[in-house]
N, C-alpha and C. Protein backbone atom coordinates (compact mmCIF):
# COMPACT_ATOMS: atom_id res chain seq x y z
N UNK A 1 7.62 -16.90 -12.15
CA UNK A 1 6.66 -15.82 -12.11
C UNK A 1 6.83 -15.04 -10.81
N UNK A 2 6.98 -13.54 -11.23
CA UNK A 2 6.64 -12.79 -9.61
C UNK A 2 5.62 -13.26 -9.10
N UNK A 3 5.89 -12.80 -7.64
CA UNK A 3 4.93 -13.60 -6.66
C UNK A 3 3.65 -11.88 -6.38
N UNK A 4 4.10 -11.11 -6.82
CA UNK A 4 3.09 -9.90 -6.84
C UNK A 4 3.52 -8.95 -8.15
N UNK A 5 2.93 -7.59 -8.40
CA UNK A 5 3.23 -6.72 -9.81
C UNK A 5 4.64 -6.25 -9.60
N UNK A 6 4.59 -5.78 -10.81
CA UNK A 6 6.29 -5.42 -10.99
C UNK A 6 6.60 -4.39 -10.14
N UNK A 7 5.71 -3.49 -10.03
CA UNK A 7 5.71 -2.39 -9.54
C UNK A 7 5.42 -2.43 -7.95
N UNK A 8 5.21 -3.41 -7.35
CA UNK A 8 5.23 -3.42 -5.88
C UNK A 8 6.42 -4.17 -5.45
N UNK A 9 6.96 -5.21 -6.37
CA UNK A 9 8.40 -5.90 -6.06
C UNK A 9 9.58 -4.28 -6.14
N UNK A 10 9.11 -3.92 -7.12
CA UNK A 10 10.38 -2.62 -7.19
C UNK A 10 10.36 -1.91 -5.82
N UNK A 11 9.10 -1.49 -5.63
CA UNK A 11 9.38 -0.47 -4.38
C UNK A 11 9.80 -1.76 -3.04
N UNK A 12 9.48 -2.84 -2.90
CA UNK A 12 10.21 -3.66 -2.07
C UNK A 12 11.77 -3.96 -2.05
N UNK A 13 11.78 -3.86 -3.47
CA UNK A 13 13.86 -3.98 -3.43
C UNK A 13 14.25 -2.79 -3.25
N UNK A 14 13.82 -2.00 -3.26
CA UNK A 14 13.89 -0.41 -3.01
C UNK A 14 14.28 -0.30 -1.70
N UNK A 15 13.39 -0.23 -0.38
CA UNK A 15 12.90 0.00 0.57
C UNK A 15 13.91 -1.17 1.54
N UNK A 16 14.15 -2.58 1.01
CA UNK A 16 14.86 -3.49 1.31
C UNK A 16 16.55 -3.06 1.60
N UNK A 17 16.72 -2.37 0.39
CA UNK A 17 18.07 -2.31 0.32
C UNK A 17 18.81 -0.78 1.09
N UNK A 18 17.78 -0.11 1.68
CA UNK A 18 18.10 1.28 2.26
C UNK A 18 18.57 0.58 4.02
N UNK A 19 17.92 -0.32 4.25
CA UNK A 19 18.28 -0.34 5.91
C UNK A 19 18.54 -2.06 6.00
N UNK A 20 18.59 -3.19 5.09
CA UNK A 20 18.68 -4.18 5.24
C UNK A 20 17.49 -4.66 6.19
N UNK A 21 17.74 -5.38 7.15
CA UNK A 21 16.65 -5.89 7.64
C UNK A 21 15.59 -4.93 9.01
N UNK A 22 16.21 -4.30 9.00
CA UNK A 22 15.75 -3.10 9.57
C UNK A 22 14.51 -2.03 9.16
N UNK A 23 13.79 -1.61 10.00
CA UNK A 23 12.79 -0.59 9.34
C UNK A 23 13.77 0.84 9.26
N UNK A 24 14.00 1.51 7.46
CA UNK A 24 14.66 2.22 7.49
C UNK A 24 14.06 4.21 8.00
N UNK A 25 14.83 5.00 8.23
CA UNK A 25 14.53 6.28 8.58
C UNK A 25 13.83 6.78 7.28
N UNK A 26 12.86 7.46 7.22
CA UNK A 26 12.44 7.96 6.32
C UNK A 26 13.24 8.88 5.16
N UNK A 27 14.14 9.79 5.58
CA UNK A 27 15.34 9.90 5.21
C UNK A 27 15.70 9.60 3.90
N UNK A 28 16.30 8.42 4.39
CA UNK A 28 16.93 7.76 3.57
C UNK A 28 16.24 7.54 2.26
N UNK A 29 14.81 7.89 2.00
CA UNK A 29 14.05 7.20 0.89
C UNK A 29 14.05 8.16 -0.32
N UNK A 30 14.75 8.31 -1.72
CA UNK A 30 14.87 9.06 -2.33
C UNK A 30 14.35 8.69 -3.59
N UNK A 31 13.04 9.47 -3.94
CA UNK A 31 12.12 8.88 -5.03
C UNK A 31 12.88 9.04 -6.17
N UNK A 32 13.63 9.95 -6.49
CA UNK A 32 14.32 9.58 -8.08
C UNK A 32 14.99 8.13 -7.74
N UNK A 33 15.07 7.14 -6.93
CA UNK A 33 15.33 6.19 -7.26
C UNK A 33 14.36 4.96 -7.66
N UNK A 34 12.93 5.48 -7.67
CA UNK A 34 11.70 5.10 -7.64
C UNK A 34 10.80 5.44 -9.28
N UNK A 35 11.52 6.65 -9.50
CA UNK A 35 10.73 7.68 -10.62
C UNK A 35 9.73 6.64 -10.83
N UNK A 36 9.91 5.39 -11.99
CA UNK A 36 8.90 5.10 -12.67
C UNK A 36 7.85 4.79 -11.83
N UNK A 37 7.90 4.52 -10.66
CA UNK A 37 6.34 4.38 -10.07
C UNK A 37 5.72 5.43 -8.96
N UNK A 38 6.23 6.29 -9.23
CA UNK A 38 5.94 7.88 -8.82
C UNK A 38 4.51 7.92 -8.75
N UNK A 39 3.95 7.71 -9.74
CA UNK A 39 2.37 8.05 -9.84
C UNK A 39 1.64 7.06 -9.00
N UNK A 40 2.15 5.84 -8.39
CA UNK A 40 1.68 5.31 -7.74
C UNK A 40 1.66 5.01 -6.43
N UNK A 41 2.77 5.64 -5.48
CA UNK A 41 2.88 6.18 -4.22
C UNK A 41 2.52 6.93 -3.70
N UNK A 42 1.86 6.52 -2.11
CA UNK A 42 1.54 7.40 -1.44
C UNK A 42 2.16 7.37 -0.19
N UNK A 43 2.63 8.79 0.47
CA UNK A 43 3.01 8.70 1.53
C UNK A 43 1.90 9.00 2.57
N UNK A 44 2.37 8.20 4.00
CA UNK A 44 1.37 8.02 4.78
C UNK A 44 1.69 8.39 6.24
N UNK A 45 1.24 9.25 6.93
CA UNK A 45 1.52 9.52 8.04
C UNK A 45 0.66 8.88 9.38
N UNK A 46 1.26 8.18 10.33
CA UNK A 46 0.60 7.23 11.38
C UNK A 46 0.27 8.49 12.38
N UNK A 47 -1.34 8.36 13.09
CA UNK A 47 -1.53 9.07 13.87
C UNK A 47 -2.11 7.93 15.02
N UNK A 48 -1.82 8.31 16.34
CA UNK A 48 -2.18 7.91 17.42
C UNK A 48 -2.99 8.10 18.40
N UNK A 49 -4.20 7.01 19.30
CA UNK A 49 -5.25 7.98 19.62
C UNK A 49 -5.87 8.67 19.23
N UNK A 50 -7.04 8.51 18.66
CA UNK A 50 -6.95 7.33 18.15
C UNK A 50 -6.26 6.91 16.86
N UNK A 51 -6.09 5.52 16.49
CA UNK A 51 -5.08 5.40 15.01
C UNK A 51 -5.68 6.15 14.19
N UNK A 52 -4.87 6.68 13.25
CA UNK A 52 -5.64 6.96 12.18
C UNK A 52 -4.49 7.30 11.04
N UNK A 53 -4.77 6.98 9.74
CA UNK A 53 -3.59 7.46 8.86
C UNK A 53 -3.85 8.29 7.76
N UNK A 54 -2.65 9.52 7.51
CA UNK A 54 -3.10 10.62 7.08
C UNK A 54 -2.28 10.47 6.01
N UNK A 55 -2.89 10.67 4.39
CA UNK A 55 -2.12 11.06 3.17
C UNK A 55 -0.95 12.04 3.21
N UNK A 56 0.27 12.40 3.13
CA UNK A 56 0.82 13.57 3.18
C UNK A 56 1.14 13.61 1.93
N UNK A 57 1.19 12.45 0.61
CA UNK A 57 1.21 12.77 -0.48
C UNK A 57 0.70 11.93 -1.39
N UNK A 58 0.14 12.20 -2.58
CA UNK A 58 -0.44 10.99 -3.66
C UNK A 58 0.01 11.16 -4.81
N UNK A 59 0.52 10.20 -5.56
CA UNK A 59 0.39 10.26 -6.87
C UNK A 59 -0.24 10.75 -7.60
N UNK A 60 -0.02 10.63 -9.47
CA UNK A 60 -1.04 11.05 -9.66
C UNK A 60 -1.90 10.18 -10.40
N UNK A 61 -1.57 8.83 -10.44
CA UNK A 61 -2.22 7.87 -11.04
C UNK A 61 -3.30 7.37 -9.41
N UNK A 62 -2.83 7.64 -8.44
CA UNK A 62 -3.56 7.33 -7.27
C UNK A 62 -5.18 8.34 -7.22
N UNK A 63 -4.42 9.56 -7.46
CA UNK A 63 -5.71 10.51 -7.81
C UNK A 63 -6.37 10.27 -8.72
N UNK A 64 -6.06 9.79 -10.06
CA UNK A 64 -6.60 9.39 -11.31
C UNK A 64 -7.74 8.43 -10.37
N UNK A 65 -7.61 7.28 -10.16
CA UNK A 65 -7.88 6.20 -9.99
C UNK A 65 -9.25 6.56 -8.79
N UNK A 66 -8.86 7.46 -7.95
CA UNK A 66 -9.61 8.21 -6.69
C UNK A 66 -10.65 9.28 -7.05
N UNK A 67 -9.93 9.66 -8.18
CA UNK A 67 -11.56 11.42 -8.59
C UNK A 67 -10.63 12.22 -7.98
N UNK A 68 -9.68 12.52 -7.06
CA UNK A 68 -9.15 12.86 -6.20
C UNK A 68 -8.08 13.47 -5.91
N UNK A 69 -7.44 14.27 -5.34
CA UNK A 69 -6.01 14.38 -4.71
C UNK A 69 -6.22 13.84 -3.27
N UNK A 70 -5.42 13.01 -2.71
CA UNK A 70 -5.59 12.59 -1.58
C UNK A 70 -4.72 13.37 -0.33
N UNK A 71 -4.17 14.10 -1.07
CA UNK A 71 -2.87 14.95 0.24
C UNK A 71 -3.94 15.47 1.32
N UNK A 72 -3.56 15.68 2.81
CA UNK A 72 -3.95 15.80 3.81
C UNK A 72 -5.53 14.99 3.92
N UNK A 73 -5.64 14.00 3.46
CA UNK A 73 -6.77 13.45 3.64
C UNK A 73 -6.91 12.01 4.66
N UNK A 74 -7.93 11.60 4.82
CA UNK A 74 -7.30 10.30 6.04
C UNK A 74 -8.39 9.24 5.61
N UNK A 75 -7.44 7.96 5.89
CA UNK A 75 -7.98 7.26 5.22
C UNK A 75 -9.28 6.55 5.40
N UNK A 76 -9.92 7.03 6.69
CA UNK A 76 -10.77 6.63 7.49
C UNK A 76 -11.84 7.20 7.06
N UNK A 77 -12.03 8.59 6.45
CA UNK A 77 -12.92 9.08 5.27
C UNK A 77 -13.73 8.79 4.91
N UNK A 78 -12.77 7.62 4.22
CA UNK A 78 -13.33 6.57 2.51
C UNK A 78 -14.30 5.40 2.98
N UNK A 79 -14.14 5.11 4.48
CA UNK A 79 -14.48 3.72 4.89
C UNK A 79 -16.29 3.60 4.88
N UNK A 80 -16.90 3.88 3.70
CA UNK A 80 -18.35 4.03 3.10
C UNK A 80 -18.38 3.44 2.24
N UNK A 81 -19.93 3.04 2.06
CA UNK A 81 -20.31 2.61 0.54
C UNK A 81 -19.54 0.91 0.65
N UNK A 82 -19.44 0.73 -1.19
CA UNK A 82 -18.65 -0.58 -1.01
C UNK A 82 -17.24 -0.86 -0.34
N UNK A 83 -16.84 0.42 -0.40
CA UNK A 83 -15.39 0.23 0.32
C UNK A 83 -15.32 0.57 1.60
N UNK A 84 -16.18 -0.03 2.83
CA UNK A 84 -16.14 0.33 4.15
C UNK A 84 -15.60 -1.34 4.84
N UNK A 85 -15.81 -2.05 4.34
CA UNK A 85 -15.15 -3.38 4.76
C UNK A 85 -13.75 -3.38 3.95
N UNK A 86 -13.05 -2.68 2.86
CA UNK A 86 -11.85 -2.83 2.32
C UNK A 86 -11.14 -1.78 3.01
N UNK A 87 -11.47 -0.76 3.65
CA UNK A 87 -10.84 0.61 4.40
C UNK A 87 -10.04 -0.25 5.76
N UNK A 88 -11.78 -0.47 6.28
CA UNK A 88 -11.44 -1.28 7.83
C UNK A 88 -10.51 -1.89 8.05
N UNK A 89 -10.04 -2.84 6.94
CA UNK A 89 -9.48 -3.68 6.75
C UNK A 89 -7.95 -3.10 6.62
N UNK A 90 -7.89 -2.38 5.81
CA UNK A 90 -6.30 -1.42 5.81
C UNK A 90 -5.96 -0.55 6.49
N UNK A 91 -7.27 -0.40 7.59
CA UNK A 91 -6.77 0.26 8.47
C UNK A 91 -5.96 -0.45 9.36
N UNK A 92 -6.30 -1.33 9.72
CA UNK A 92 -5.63 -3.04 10.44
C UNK A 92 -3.97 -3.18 10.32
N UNK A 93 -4.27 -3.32 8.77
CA UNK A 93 -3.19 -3.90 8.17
C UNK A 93 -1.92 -2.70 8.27
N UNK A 94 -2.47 -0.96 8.21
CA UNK A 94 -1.34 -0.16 8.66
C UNK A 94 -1.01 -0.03 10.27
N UNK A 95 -1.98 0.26 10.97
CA UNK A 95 -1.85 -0.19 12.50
C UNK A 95 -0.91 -1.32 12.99
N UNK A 96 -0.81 -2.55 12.54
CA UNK A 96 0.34 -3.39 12.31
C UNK A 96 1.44 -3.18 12.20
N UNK A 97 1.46 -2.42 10.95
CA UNK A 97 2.87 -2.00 10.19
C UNK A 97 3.13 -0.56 11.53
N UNK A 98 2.66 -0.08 11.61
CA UNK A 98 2.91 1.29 12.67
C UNK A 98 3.37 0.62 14.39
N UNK A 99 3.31 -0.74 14.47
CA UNK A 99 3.46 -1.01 15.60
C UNK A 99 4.46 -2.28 15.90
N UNK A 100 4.67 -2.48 14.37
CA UNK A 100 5.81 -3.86 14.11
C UNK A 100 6.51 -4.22 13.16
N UNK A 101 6.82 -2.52 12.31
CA UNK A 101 7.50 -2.35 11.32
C UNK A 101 7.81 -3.21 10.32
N UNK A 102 6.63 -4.13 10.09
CA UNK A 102 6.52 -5.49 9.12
C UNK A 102 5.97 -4.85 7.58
N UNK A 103 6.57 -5.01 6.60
CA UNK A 103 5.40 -4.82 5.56
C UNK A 103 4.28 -5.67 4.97
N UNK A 104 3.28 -5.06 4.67
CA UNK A 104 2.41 -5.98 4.20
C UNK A 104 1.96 -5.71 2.46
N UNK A 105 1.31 -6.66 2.37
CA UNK A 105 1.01 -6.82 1.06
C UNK A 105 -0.31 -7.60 1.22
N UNK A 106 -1.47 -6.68 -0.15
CA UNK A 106 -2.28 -7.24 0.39
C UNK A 106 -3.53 -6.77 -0.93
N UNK A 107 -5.03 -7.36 -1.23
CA UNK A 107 -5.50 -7.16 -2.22
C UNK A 107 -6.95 -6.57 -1.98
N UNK A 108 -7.66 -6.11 -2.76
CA UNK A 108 -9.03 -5.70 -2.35
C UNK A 108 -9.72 -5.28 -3.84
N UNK A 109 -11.23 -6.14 -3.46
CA UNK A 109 -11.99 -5.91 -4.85
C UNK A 109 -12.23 -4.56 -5.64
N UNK A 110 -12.01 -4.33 -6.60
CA UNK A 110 -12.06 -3.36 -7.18
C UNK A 110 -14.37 -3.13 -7.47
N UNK A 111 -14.17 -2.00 -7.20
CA UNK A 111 -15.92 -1.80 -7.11
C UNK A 111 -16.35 -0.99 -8.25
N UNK A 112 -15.41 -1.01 -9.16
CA UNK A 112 -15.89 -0.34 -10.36
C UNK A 112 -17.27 -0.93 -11.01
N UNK A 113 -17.29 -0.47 -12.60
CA UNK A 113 -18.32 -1.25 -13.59
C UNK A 113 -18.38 -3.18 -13.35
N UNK A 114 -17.61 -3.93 -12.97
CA UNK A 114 -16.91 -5.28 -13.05
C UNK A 114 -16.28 -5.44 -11.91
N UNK A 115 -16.97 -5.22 -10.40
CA UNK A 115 -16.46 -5.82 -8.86
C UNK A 115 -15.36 -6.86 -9.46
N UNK A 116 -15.95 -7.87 -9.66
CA UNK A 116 -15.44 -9.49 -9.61
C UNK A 116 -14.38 -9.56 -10.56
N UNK A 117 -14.02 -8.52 -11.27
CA UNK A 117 -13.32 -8.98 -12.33
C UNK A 117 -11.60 -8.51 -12.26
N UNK A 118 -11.69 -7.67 -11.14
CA UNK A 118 -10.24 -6.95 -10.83
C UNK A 118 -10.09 -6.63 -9.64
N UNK A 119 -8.82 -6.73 -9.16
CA UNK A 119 -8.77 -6.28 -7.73
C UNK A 119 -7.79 -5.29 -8.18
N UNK A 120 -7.21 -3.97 -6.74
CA UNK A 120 -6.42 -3.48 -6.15
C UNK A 120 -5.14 -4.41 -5.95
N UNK A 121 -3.50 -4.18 -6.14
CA UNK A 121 -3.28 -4.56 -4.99
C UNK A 121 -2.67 -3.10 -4.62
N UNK A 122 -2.14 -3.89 -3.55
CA UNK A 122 -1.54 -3.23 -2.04
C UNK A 122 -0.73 -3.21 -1.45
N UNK A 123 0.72 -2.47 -0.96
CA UNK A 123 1.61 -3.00 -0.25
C UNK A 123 1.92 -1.25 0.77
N UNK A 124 2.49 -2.06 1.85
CA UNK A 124 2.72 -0.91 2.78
C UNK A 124 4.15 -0.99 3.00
N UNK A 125 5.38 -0.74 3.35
CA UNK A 125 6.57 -0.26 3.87
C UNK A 125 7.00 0.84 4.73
N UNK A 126 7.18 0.07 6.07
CA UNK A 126 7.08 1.24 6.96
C UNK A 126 8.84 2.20 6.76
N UNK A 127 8.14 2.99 7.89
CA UNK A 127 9.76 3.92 7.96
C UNK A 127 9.70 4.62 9.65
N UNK A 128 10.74 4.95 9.71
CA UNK A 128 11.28 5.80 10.94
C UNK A 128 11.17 6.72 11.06
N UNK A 129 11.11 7.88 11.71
CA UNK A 129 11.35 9.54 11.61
C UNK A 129 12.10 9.22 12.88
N UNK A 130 13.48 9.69 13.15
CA UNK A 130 14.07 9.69 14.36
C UNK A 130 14.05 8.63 15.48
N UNK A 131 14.11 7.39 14.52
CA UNK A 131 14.33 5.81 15.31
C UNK A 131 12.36 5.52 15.55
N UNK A 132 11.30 6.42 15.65
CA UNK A 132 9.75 6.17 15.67
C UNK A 132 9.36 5.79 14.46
N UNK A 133 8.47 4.77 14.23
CA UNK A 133 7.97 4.24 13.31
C UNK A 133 6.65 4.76 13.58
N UNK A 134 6.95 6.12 12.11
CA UNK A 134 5.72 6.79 12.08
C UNK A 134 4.70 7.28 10.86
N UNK A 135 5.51 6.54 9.80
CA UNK A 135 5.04 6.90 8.60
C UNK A 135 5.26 5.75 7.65
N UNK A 136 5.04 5.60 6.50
CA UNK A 136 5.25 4.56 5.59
C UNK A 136 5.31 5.30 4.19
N UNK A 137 5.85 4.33 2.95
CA UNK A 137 5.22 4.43 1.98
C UNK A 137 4.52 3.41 1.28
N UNK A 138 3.15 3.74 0.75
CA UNK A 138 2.18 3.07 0.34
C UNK A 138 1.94 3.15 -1.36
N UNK A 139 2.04 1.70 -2.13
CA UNK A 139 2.20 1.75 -3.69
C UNK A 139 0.45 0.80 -3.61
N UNK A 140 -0.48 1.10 -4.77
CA UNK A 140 -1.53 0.69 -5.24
C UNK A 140 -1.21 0.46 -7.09
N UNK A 141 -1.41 -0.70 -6.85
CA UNK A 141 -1.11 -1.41 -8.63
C UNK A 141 -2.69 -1.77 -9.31
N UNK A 142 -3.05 -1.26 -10.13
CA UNK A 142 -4.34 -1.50 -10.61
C UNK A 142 -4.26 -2.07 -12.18
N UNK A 143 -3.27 -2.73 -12.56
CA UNK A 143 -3.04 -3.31 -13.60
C UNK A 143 -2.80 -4.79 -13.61
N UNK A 144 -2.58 -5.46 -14.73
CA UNK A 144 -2.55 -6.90 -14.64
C UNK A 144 -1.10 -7.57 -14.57
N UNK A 145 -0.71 -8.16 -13.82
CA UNK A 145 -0.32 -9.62 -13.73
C UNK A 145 0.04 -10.26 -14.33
N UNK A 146 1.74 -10.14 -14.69
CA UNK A 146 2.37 -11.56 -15.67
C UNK A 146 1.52 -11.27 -16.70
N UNK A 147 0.00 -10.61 -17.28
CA UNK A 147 -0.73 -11.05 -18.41
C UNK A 147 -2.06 -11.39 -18.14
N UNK A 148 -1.69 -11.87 -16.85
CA UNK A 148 -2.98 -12.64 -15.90
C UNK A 148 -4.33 -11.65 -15.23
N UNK A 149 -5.08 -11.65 -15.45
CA UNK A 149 -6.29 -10.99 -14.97
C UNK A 149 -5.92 -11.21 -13.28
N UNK A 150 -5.64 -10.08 -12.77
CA UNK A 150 -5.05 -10.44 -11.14
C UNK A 150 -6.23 -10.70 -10.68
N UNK A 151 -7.34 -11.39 -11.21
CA UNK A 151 -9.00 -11.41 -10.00
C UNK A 151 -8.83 -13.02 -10.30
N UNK A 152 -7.74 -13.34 -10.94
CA UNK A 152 -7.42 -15.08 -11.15
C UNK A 152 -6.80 -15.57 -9.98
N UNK A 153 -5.49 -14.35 -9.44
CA UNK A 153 -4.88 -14.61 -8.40
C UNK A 153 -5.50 -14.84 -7.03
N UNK A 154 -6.48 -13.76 -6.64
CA UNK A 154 -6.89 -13.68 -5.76
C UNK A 154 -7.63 -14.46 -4.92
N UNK A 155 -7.16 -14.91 -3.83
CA UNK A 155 -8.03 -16.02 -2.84
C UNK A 155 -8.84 -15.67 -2.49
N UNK A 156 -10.28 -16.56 -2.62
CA UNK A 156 -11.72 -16.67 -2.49
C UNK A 156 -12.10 -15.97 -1.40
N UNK A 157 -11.73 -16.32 -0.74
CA UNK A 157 -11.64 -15.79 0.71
C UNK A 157 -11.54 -14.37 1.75
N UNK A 158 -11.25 -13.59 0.42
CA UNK A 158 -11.25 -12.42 0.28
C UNK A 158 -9.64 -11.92 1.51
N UNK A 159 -9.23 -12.84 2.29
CA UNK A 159 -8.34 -12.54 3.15
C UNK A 159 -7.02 -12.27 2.28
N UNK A 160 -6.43 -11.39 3.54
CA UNK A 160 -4.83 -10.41 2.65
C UNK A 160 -3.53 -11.83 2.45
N UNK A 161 -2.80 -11.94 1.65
CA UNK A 161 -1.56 -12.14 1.03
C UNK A 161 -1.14 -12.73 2.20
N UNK A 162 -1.38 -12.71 3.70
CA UNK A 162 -0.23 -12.76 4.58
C UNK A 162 0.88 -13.28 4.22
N UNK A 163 0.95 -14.85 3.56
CA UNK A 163 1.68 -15.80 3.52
C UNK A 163 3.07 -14.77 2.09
N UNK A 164 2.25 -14.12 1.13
CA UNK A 164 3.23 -13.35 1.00
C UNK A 164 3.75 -12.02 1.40
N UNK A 165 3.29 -11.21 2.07
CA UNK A 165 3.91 -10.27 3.10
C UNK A 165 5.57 -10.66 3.99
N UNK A 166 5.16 -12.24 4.31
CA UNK A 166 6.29 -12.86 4.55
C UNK A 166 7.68 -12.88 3.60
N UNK A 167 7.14 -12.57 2.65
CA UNK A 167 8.23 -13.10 0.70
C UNK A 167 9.01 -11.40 1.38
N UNK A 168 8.88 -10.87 1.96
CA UNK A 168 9.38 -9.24 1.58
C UNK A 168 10.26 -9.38 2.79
């Protein structure tokens, strides 16, 4: 069994194979090699002083999912309502990636009709602009799992994947 959705392993062998173990130049990242999960990427621009990270593009299953177009929007926004402890939290988790070119992977309750019954996931992949690690691309999977209701997967605990962030 994958260890996360199909669609976040793809953009990881993706992203893997442009710079090897290296965080690759942004550049290099060419979405027709991505097409089928187009609608689910977002690109993300790292701002400094304070952090903050800015949409420069969304899908359109991301907007579906949002009410939304998210382009020039930041993600610090959103951090209200039920999703002000799941924002905080990814704000963290890109600040990381913007400062140690690690990717992460990672999950958060879905606050629809049925909280408990579905999560988000999440994965980040950073990139370069001119050797600076300043941007990423960001995939959101809101579907199920091997088959599996992904709110089966998810540790109680509400804490991120770390142990698989490591798998990437």
């Amino acid at each position: 069994m994958q260890w996360a959705p199909k669609n976040i392993c793809q953009l990881r062998d993706y992203w893997g194979s442009l710079a090897g173990d290296a965080v690759p130049e942004r550049a290099l990242f060419d979405p027709a090699q991505v097409k089928s999960i187009l609608p689910y990427l977002m690109i993300c621009e790292f701002e400094f002083a304070p952090f903050r990270v800015r949409f420069r593009l969304s899908g359109t299953s991301v907007d579906e999912m949002t009410g939304m177009n998210l382009t020039g929007r930041y993600l610090d926004e959103f951090a209200t309502g039920t999703y002000a402890a799941s924002i905080q939290e990814m704000l963290g988790y890109y600040e990381d990636a913007s400062k140690t070119g690690r990717p992460r992977v990672w999950t958060y309750p879905w606050s629809g009709d049925n909280p408990g019954a579905r999560v988000i996931w999440v994965a980040l992949f950073p990139f370069q602009i001119n050797g600076t690690l300043s941007q990423c691309v960001s995939i959101e999977d809101y579907g199920e799992f091997d088959g599996v209701k992904d709110a089966e997967l998810r540790p109680e605990t509400g804490a991120d994947w770390a142990g698989l962030s490591k798998l990437i």
